[in-house]
C-alpha atoms as a PDB file:
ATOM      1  CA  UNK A   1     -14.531  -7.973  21.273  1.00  0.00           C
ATOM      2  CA  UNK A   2     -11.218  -8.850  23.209  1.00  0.00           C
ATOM      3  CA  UNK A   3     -11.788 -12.554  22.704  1.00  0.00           C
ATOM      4  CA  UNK A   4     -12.138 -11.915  18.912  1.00  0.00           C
ATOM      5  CA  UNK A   5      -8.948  -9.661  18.453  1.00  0.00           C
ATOM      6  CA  UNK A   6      -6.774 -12.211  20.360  1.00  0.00           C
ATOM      7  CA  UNK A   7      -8.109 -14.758  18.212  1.00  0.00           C
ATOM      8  CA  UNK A   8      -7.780 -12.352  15.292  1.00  0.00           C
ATOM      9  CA  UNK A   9      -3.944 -11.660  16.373  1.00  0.00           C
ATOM     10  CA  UNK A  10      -3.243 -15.634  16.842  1.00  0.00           C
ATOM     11  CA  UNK A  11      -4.715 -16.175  13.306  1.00  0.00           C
ATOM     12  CA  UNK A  12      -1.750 -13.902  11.893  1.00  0.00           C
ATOM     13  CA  UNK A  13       0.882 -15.407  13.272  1.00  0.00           C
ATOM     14  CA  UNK A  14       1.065 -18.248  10.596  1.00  0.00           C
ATOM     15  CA  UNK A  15       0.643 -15.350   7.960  1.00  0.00           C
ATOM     16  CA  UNK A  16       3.431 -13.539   9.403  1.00  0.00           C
ATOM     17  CA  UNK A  17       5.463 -16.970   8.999  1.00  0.00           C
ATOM     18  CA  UNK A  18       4.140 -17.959   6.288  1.00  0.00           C
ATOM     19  CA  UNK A  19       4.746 -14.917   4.129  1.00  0.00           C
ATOM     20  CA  UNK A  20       7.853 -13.809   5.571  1.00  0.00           C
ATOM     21  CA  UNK A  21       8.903 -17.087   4.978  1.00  0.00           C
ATOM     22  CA  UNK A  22       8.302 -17.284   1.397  1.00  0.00           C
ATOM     23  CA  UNK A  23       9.399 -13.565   0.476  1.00  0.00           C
ATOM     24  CA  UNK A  24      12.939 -14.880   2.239  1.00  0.00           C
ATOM     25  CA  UNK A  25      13.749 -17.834   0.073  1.00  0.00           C
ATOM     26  CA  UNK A  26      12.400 -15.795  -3.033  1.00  0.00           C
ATOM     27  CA  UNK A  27      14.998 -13.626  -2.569  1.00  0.00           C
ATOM     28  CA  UNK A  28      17.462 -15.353  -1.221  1.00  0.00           C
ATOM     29  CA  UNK A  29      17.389 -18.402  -3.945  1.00  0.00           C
ATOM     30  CA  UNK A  30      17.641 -15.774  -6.521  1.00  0.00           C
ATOM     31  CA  UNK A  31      20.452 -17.318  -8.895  1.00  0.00           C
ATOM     32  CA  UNK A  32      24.349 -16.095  -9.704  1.00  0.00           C
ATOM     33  CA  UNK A  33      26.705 -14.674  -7.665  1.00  0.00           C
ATOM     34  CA  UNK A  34      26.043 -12.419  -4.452  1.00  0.00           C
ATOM     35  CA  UNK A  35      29.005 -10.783  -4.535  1.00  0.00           C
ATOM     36  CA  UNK A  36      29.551 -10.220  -8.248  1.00  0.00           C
ATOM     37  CA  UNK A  37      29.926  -6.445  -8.375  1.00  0.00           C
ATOM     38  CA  UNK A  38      30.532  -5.482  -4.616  1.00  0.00           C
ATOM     39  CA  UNK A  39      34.184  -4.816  -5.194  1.00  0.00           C
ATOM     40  CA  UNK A  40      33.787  -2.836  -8.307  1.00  0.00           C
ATOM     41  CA  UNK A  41      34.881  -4.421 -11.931  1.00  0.00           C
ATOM     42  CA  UNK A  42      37.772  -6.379 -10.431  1.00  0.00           C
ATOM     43  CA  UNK A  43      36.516  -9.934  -8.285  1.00  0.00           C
ATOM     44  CA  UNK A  44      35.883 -10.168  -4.840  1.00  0.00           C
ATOM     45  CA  UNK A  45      39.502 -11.214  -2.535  1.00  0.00           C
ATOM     46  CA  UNK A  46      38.404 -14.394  -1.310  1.00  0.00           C
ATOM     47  CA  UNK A  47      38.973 -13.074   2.846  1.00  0.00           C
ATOM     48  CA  UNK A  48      35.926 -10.720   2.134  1.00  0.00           C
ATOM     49  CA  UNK A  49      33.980 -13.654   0.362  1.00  0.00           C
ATOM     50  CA  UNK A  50      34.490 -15.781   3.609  1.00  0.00           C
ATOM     51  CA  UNK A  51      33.672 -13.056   6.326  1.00  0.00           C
ATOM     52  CA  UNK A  52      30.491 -12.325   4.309  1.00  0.00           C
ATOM     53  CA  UNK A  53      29.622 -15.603   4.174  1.00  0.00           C
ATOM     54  CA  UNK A  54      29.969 -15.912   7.615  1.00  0.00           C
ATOM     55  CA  UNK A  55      28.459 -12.673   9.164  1.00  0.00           C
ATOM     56  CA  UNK A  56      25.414 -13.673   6.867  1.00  0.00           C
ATOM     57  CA  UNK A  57      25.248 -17.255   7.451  1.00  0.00           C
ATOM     58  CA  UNK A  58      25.523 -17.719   3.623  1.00  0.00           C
ATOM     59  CA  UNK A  59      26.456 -21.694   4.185  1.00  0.00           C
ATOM     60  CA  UNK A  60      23.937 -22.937   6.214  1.00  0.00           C
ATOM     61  CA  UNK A  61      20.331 -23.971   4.828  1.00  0.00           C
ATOM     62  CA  UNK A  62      17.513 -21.915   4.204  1.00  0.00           C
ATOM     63  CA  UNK A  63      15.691 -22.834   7.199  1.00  0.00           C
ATOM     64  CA  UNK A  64      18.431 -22.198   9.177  1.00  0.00           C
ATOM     65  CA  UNK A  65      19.016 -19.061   7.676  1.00  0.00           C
ATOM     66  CA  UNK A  66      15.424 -18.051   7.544  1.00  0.00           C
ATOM     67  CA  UNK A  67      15.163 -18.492  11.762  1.00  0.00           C
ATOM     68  CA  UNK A  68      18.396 -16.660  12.342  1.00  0.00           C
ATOM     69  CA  UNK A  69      17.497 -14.146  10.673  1.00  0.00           C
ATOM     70  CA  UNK A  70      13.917 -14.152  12.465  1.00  0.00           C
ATOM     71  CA  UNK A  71      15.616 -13.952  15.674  1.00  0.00           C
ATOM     72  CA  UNK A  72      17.543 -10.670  14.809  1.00  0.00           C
ATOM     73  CA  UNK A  73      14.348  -9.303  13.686  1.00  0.00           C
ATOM     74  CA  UNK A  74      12.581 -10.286  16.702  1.00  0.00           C
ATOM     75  CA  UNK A  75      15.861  -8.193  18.979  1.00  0.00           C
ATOM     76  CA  UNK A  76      15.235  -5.571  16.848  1.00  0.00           C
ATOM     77  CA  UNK A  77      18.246  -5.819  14.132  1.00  0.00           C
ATOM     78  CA  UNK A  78      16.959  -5.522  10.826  1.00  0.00           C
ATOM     79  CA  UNK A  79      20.270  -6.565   9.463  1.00  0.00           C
ATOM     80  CA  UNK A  80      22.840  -5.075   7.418  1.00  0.00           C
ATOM     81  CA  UNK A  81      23.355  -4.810   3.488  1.00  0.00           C
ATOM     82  CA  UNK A  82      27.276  -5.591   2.406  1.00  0.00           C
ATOM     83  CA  UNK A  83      28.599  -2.032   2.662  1.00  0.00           C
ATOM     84  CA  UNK A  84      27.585  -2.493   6.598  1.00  0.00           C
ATOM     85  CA  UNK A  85      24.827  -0.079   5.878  1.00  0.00           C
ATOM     86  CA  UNK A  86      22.218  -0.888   8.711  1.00  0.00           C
ATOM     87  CA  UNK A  87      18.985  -1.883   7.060  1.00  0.00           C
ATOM     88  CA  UNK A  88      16.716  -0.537   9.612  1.00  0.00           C
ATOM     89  CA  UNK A  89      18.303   2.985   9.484  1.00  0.00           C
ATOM     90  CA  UNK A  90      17.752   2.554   6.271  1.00  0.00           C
ATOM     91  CA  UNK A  91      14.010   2.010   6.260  1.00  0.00           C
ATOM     92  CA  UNK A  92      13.435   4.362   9.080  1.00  0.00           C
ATOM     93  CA  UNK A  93      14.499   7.304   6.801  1.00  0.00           C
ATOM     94  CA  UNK A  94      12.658   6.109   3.792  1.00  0.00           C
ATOM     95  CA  UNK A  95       9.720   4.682   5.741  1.00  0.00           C
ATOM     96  CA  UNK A  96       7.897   7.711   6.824  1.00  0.00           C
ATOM     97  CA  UNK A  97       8.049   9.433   2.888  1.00  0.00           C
ATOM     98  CA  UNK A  98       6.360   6.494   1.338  1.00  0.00           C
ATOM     99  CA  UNK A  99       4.016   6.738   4.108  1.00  0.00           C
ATOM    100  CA  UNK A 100       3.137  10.191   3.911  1.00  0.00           C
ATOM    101  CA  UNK A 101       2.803   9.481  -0.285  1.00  0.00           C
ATOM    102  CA  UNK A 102       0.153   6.653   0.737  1.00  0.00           C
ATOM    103  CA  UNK A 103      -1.299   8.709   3.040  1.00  0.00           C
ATOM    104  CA  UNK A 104      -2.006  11.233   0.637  1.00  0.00           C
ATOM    105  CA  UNK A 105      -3.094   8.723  -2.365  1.00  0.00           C
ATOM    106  CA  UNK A 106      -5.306   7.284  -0.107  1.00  0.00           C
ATOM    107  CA  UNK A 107      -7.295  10.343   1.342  1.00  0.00           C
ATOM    108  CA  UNK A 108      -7.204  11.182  -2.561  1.00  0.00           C
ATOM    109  CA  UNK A 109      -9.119   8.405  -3.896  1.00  0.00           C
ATOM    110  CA  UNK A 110     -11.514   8.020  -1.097  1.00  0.00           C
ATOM    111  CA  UNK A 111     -12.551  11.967  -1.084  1.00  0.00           C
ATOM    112  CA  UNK A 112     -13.102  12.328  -4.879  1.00  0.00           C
ATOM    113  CA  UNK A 113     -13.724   8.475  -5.132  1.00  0.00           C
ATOM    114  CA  UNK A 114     -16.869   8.025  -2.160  1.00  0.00           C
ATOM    115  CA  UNK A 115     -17.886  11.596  -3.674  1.00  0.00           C
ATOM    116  CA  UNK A 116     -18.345  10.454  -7.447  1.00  0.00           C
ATOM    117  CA  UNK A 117     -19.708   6.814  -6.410  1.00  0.00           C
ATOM    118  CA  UNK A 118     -22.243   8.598  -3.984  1.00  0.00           C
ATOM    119  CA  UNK A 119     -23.360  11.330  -6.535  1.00  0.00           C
ATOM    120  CA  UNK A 120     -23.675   8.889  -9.356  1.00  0.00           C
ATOM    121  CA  UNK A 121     -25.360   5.966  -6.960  1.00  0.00           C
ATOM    122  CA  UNK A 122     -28.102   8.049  -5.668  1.00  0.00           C
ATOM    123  CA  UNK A 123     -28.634   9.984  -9.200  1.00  0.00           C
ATOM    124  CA  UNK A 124     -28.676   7.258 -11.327  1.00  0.00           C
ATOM    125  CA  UNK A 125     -28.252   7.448 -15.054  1.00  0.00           C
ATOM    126  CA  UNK A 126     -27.792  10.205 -16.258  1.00  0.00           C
ATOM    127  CA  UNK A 127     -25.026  12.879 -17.784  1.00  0.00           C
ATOM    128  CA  UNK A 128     -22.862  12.616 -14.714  1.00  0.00           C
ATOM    129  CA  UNK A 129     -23.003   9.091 -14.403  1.00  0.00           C
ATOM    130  CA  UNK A 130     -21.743   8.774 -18.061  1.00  0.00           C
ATOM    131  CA  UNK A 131     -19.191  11.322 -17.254  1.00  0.00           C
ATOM    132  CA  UNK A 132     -17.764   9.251 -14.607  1.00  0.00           C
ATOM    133  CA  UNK A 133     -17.818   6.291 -15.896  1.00  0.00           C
ATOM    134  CA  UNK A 134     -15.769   7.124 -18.976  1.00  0.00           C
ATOM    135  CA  UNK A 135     -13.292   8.688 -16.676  1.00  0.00           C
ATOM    136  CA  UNK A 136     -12.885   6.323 -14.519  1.00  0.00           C
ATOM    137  CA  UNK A 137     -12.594   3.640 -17.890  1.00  0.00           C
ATOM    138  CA  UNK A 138      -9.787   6.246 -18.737  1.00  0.00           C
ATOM    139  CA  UNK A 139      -8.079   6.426 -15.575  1.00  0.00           C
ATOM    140  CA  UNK A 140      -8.153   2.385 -15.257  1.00  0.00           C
ATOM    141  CA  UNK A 141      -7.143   2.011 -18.653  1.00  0.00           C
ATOM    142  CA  UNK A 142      -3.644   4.496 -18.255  1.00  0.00           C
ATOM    143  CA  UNK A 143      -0.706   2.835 -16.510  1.00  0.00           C
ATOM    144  CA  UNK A 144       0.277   4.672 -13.328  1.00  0.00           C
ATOM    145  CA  UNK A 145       3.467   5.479 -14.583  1.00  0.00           C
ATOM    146  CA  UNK A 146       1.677   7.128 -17.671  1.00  0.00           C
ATOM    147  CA  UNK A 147      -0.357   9.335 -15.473  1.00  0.00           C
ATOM    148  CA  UNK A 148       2.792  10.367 -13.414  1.00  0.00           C
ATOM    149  CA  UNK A 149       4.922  11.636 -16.343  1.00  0.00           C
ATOM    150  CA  UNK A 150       1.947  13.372 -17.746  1.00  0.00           C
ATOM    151  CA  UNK A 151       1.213  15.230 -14.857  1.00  0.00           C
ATOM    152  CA  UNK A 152       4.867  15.946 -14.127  1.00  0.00           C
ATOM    153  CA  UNK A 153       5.257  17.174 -17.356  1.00  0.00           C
ATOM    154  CA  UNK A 154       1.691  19.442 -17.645  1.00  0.00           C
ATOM    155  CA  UNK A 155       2.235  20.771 -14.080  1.00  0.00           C
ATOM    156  CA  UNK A 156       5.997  20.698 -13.751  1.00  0.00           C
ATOM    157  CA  UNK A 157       7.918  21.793 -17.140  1.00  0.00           C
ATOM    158  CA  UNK A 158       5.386  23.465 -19.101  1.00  0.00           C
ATOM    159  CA  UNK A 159       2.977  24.767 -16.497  1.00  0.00           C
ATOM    160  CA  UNK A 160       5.619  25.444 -13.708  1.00  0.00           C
ATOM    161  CA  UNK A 161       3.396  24.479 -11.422  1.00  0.00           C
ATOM    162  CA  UNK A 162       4.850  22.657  -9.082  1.00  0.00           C
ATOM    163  CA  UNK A 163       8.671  21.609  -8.925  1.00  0.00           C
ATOM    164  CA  UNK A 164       8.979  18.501 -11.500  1.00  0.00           C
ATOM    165  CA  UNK A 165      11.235  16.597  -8.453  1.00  0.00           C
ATOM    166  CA  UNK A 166      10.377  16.946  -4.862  1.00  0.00           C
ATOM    167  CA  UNK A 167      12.785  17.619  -1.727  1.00  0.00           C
ATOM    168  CA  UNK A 168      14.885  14.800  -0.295  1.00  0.00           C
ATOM    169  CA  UNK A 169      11.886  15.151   2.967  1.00  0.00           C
ATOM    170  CA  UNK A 170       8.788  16.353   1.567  1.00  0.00           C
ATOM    171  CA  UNK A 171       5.878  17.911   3.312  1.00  0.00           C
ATOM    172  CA  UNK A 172       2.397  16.493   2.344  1.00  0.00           C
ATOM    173  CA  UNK A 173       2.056  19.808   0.026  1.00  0.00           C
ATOM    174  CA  UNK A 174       4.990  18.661  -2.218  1.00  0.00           C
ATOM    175  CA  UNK A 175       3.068  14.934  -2.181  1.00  0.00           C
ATOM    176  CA  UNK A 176      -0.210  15.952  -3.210  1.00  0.00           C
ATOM    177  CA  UNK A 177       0.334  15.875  -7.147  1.00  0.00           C
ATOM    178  CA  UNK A 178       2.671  12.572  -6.970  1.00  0.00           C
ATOM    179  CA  UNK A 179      -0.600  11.245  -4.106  1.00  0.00           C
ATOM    180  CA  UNK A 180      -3.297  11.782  -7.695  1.00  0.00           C
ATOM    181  CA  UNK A 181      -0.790   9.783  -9.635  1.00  0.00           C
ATOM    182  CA  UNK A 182      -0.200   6.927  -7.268  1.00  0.00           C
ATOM    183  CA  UNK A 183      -4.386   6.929  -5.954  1.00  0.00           C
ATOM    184  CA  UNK A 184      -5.253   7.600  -9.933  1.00  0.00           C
ATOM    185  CA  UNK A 185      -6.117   3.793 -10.465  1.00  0.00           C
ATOM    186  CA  UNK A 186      -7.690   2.813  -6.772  1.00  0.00           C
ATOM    187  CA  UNK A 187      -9.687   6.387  -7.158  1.00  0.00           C
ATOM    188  CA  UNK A 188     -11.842   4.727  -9.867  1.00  0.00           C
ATOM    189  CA  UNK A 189     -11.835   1.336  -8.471  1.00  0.00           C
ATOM    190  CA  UNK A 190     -13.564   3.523  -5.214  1.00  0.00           C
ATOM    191  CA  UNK A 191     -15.927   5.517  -7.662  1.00  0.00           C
ATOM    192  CA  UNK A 192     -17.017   2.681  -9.363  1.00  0.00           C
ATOM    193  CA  UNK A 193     -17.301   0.343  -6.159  1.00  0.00           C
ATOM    194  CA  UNK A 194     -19.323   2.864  -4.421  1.00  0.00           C
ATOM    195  CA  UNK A 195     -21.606   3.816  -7.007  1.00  0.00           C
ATOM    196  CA  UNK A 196     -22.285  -0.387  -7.710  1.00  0.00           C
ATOM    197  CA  UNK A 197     -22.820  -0.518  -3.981  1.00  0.00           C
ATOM    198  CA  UNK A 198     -25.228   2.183  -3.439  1.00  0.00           C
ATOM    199  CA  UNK A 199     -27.406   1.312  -6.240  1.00  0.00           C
ATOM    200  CA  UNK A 200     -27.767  -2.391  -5.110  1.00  0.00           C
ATOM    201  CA  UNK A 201     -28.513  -0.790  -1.629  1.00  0.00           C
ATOM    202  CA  UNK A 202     -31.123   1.832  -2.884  1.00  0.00           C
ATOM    203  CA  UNK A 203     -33.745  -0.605  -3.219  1.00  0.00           C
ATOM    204  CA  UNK A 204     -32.941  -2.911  -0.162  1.00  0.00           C
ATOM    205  CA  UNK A 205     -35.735  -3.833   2.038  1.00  0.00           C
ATOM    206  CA  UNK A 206     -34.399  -1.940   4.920  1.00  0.00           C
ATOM    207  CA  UNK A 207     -34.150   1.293   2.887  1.00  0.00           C
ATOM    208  CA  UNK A 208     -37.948   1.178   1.960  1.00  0.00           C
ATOM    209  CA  UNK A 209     -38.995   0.404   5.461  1.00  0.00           C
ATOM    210  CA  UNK A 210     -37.193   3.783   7.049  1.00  0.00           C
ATOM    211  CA  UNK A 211     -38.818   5.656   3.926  1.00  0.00           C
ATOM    212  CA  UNK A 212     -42.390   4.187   4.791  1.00  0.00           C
ATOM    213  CA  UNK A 213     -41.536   5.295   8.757  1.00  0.00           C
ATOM    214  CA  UNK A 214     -41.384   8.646   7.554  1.00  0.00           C
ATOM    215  CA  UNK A 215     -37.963   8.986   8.302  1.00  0.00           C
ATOM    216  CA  UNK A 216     -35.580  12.355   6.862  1.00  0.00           C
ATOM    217  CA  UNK A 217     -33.966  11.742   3.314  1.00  0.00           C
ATOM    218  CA  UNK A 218     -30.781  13.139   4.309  1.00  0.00           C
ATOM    219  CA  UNK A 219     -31.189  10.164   7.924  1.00  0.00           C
ATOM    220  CA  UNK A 220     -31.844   7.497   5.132  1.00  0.00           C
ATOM    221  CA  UNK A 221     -29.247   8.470   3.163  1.00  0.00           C
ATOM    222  CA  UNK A 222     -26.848   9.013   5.514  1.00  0.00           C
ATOM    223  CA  UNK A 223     -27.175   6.404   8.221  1.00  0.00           C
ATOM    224  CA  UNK A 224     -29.117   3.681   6.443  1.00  0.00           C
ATOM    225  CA  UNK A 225     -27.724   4.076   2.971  1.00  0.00           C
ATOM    226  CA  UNK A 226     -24.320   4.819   3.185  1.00  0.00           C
ATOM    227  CA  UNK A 227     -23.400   3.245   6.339  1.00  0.00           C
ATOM    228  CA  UNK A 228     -24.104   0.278   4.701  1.00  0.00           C
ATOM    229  CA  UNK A 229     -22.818   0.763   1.402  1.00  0.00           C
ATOM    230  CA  UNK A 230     -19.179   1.993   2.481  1.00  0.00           C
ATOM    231  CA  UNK A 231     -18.486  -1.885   3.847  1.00  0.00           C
ATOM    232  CA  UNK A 232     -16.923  -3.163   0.991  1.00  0.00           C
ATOM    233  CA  UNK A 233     -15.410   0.410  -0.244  1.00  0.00           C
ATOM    234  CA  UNK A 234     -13.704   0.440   3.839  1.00  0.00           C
ATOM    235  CA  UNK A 235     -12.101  -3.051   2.812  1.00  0.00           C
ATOM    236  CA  UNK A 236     -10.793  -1.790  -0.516  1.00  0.00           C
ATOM    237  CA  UNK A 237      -9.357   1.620   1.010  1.00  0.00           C
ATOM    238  CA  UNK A 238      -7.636  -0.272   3.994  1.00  0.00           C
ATOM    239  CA  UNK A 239      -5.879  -2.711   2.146  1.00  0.00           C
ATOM    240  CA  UNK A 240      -5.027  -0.505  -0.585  1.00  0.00           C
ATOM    241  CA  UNK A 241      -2.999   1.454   1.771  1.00  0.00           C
ATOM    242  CA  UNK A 242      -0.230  -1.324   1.959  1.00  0.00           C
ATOM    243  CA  UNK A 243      -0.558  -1.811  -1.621  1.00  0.00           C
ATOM    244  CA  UNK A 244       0.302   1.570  -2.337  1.00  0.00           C
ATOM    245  CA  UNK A 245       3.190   1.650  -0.014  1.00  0.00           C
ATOM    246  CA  UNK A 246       4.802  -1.279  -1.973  1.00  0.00           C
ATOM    247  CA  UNK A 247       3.397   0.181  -5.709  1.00  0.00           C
ATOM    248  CA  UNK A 248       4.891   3.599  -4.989  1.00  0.00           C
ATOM    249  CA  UNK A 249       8.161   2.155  -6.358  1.00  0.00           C
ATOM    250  CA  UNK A 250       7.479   3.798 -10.005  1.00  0.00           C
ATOM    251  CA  UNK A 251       5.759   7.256  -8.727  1.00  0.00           C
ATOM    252  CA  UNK A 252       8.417   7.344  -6.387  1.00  0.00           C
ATOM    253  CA  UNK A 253      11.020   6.982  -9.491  1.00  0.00           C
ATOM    254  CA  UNK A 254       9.183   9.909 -11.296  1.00  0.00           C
ATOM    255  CA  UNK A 255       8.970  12.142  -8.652  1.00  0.00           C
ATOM    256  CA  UNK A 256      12.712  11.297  -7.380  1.00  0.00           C
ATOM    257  CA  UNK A 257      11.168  10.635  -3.677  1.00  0.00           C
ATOM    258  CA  UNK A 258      13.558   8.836  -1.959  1.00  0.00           C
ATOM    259  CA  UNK A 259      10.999   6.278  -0.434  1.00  0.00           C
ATOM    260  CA  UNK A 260      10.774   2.118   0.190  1.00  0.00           C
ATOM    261  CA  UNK A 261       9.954   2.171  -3.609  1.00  0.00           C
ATOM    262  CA  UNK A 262      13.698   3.518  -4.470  1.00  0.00           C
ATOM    263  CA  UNK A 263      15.366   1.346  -1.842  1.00  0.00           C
ATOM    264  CA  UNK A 264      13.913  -1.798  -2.767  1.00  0.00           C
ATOM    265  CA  UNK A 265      14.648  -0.967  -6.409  1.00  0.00           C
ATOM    266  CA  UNK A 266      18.477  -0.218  -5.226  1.00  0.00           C
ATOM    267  CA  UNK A 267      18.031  -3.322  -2.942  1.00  0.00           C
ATOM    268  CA  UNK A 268      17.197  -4.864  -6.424  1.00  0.00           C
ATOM    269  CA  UNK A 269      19.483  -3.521  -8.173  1.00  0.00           C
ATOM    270  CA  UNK A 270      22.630  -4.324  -5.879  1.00  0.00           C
ATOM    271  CA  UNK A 271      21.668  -7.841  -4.870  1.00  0.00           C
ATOM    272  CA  UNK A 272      21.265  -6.331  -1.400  1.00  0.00           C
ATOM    273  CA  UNK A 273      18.653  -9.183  -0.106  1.00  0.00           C
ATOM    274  CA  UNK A 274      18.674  -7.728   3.237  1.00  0.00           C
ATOM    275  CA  UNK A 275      17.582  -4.684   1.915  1.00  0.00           C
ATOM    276  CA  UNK A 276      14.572  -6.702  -0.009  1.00  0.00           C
ATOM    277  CA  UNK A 277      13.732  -8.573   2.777  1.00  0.00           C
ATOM    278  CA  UNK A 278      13.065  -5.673   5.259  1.00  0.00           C
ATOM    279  CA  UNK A 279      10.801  -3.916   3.436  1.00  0.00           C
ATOM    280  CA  UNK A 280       8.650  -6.400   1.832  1.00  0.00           C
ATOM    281  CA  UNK A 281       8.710  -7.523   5.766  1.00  0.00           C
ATOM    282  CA  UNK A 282       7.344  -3.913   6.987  1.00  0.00           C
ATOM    283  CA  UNK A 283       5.030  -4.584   4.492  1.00  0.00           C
ATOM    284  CA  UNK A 284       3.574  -7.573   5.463  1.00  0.00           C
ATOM    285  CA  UNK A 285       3.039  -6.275   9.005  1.00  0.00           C
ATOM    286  CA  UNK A 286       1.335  -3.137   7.200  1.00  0.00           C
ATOM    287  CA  UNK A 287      -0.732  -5.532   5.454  1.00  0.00           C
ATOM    288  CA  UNK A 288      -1.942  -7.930   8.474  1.00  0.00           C
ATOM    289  CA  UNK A 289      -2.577  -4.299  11.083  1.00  0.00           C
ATOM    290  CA  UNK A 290      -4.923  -2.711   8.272  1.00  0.00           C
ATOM    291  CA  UNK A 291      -6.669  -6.354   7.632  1.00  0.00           C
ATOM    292  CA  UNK A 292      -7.613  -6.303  11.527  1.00  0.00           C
ATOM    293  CA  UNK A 293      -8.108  -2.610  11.597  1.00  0.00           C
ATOM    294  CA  UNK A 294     -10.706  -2.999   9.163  1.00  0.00           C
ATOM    295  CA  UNK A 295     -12.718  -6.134  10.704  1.00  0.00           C
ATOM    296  CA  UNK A 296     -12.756  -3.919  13.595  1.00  0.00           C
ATOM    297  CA  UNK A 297     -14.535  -1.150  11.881  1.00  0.00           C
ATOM    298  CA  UNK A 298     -16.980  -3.237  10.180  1.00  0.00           C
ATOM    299  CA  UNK A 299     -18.897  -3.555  13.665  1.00  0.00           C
ATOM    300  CA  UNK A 300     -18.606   0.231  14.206  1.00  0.00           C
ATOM    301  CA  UNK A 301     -20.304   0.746  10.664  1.00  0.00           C
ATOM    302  CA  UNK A 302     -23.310  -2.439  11.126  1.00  0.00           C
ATOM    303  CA  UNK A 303     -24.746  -2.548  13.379  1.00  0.00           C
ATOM    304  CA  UNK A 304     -25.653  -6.339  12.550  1.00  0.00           C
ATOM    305  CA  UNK A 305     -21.797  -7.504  12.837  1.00  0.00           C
ATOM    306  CA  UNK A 306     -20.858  -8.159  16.568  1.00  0.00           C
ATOM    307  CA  UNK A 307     -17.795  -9.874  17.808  1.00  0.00           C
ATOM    308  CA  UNK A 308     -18.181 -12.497  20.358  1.00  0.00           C
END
């Protein structure tokens, strides 16, 4: 197990470099003028073009650049945007709201998710299959933006059920409604994987030989069944977790949650690439520690996967 996560580790360092990389001259080569609009309507004095220029290492070459810039990360300085805003003090305030949103998405969609696809997988057809299924169809087929406003508007303004705009640090209470918006769309990817996995599962050799052993329905269920089944619903559910920490950007904007979502729009917005550039980095490195954090479960859940 040690030999395969150092092997596992080494494998994503050319990821890291790779994407990192490539999100860094995205931004960075987007067209026009960096500085157009950092000194309000009137241009830039040409003494501040040349000191940013400098302090940013505008004039060297993207490689250059892209190393430099590697190395402060690497010290621990996630740069600065223009204003001389620090970028990681940035993050590490918004950071830990978009967090606790994904958080709650995620327990969302896999509580009501696993529980639909398990119900309807071990049922089979029947009315609560079809009831699932067309809700899940409806919740695929709404934007996530659509199912935001609607809620904010049936539970916020005309229900007064919750507050239609949540604190500047809210608790996981506050996060719960804006979590079903955000997990609406992976909660009937889950349903829908689980239930497809189950059935296929139902009938597997293995399954009929602990039935013919005599074995409890509620052992076969649980440890044959869905231990099995919950493989390829764990990968979705891990990796979805990054996902929705970069895809919170529009809940985020519904909700006013002052997340990564509204600083990389602002980031956006302002030409800040530094800005940009940290968080889609904190992403990545969300994105590689779930990938290995679910290979590693994989053995934990079969028995038939081991690690040399």
């Amino acid at each position: 197990m040690i030999r395969y996560i150092l092997r596992r580790l080494l494998q994503l360092i050319p990821v890291f470099f790779g994407t990192t990389f490539l999100i860094y001259a995205l931004v960075w080569a987007v067209p026009g003028d960096p500085f157009s609009g950092k000194c309000g309507q009137q241009a830039c004095p040409q003494a501040y073009i040349d000191l940013m220029t400098q302090k940013f290492h505008l004039n060297d070459n993207l490689f250059v650049q892209y190393f430099k810039y590697l190395g402060s990360l690497f010290s621990g300085d996630w740069g600065e945007t223009f204003n001389g805003s620090s970028v990681g003090e940035l993050i590490s305030t918004s950071y830990p709201i978009t967090l606790r949103l994904a958080l709650v998405a995620v327990l969302i969609e896999a509580v009501i998710g696993l529980t639909a696809g398990v119900l309807t997988g071990l049922r089979g057809k029947g009315f609560l299959d079809n009831l699932v299924l067309v809700s899940t169809t409806f919740l695929i087929s709404l934007p996530v933006f659509v199912t935001a406003i609607v809620l904010q508007i049936v539970l916020g303004v005309n229900l007064g059920i919750i507050d239609a705009s949540v604190s500047d640090d809210p608790s996981f209470g506050e996060l719960i409604v804006p979590g079903i918006a955000l997990g609406s769309l992976s909660m009937a990817y889950v349903a829908r994987l689980t239930r497809t996995s189950i059935a296929e599962n139902r009938h597997a050799d293995y399954i009929r030989t602990a039935i013919a052993k005599g074995q409890p329905n509620s052992r076969v269920i649980g440890i044959h069944l869905l231990r099995n089944s919950v493989i390829p619903v764990l990968t979705f559910l891990g990796t979805d977790l990054g996902s929705l920490m970069g895809g919170a950007i529009v809940t985020e904007g519904v909700f006013n949650i002052n997340g990564l979502g509204g600083l990389i729009f602002r980031g956006l917005q302002n030409r800040e690439s530094a800005t940009v550039v940290g968080v889609v980095v904190l992403l990545v490195l969300v994105y590689l520690l779930m990938s290995l954090i679910v290979d590693l479960l994989y053995a934990v859940l079969d028995p038939r996967i081991r690690y040399d």
